[in-house]
C-alpha atoms as a PDB file:
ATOM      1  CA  UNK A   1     111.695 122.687 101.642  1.00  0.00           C
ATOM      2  CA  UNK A   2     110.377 120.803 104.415  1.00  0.00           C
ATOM      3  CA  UNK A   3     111.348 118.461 106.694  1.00  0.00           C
ATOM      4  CA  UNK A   4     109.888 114.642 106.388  1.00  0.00           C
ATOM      5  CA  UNK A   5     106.003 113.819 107.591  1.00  0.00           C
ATOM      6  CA  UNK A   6     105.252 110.624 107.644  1.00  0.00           C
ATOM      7  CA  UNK A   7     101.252 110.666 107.437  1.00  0.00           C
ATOM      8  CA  UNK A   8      99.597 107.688 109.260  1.00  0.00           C
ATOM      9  CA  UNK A   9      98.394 104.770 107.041  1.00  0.00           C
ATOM     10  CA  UNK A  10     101.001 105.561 104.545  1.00  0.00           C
ATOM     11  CA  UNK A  11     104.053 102.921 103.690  1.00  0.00           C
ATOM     12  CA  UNK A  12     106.541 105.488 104.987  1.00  0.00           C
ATOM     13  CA  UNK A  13     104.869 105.839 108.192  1.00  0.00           C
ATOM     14  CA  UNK A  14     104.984 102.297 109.014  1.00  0.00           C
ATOM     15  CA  UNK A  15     108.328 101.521 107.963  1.00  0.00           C
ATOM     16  CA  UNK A  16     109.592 104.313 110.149  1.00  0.00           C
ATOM     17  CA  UNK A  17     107.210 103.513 113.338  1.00  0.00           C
ATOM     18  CA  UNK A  18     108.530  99.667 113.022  1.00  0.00           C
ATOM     19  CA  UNK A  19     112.347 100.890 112.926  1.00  0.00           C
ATOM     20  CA  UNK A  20     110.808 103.334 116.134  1.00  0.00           C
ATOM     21  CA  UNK A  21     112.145 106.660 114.683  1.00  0.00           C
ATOM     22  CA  UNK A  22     108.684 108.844 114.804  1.00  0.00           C
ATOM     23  CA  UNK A  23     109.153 111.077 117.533  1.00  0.00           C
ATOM     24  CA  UNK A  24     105.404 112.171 117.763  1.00  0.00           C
ATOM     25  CA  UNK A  25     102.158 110.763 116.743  1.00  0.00           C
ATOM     26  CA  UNK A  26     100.419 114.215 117.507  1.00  0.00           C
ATOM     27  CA  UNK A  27      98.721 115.235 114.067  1.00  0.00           C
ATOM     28  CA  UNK A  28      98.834 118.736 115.101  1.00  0.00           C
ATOM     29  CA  UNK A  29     102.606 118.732 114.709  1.00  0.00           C
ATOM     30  CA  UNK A  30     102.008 117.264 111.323  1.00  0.00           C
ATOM     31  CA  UNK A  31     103.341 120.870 109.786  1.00  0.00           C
ATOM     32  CA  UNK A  32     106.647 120.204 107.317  1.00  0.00           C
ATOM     33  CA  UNK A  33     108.130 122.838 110.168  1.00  0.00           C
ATOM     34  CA  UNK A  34     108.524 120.242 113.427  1.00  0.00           C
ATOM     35  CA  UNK A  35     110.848 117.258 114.127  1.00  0.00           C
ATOM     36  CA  UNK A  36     108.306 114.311 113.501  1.00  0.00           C
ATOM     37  CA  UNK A  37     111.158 111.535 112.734  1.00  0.00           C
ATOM     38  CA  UNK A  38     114.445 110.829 114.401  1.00  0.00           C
ATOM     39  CA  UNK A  39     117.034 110.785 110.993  1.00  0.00           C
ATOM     40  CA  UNK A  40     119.494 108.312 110.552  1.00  0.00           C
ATOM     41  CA  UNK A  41     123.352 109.535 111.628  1.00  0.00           C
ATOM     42  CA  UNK A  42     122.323 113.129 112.908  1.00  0.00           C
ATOM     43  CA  UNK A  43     120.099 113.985 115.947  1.00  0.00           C
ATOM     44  CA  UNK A  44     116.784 115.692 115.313  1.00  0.00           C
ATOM     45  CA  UNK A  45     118.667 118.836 116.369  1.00  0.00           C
ATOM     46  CA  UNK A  46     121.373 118.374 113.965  1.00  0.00           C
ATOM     47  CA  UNK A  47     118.343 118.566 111.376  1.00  0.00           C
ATOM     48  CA  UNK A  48     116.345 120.910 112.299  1.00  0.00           C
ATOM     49  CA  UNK A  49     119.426 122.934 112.929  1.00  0.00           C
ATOM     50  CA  UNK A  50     120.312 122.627 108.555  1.00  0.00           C
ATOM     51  CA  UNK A  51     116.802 122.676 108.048  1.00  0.00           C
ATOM     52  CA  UNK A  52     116.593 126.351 109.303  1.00  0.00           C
ATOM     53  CA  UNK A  53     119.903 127.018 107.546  1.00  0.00           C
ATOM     54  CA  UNK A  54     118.675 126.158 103.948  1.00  0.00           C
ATOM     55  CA  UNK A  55     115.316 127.351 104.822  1.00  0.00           C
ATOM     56  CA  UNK A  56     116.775 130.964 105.799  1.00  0.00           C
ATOM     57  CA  UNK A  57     119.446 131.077 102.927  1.00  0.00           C
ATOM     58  CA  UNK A  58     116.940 130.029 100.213  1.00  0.00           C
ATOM     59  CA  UNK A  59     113.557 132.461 101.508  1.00  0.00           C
ATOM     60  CA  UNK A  60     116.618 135.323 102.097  1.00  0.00           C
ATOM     61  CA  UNK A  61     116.030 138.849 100.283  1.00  0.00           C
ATOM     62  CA  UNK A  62     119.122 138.330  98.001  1.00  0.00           C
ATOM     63  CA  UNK A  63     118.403 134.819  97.359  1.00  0.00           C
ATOM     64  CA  UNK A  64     114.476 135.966  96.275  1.00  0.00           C
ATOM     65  CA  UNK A  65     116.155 138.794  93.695  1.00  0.00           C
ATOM     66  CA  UNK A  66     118.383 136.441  92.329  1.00  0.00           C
ATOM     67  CA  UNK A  67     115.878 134.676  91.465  1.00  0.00           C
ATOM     68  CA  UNK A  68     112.971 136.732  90.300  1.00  0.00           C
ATOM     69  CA  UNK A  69     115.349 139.614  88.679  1.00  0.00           C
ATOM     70  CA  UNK A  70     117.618 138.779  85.356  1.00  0.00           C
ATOM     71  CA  UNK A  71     120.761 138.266  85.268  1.00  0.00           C
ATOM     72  CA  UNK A  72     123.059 141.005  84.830  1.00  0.00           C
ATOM     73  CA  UNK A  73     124.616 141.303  81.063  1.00  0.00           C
ATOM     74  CA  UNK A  74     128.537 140.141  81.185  1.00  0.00           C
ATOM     75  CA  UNK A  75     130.982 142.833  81.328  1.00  0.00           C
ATOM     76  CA  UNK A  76     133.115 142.085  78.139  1.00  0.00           C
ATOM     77  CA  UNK A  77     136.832 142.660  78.458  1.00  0.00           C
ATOM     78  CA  UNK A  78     138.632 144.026  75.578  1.00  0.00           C
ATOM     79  CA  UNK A  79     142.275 143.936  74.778  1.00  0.00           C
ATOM     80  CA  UNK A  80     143.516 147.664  75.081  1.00  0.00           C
ATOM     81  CA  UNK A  81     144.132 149.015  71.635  1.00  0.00           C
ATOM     82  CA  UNK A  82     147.397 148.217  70.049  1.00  0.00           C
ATOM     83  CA  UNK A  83     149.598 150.841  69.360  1.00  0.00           C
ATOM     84  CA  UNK A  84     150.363 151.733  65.989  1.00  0.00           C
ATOM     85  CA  UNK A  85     153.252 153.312  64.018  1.00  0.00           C
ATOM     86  CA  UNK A  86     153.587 155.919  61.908  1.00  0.00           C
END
């Protein structure tokens, strides 16, 4: 998960420096972590802001055991016996 880094001298860079949405041409802020483009219909806020959301939810303790431990086996419901008669 990371948010989008448009590296200088690629395609995406330039398409997104012509339509004026990078936000900082400072390579040392080139870490998948910062705010490097302004998205379209959100603020850079607004993204970083879901960004940390998933990021938290995903890298959580429960999310990581769900993930590395099995599942746990179905509990199998059964019918209660049916009377009989005698």
């Amino acid at each position: 998960m990371f948010t989008p880094c448009p590296y200088p001298g690629t395609k995406y860079h330039a398409d997104l420096k012509a339509a004026g949405r990078i936000l900082s041409d400072d390579l040392n802020r080139y870490d998948y972590g910062s705010p490097l483009v302004s998205p379209l219909q959100m603020t850079s806020t607004q993204m970083m802001d879901g960004f940390e959301d998933v990021y938290s939810k995903f890298f959580s303790l429960g999310a990581i055991a769900r993930r590395m431990l099995p599942p746990r086996a179905a509990t199998i419901s059964r019918p209660p016996p049916t009377p009989t008669r005698t």
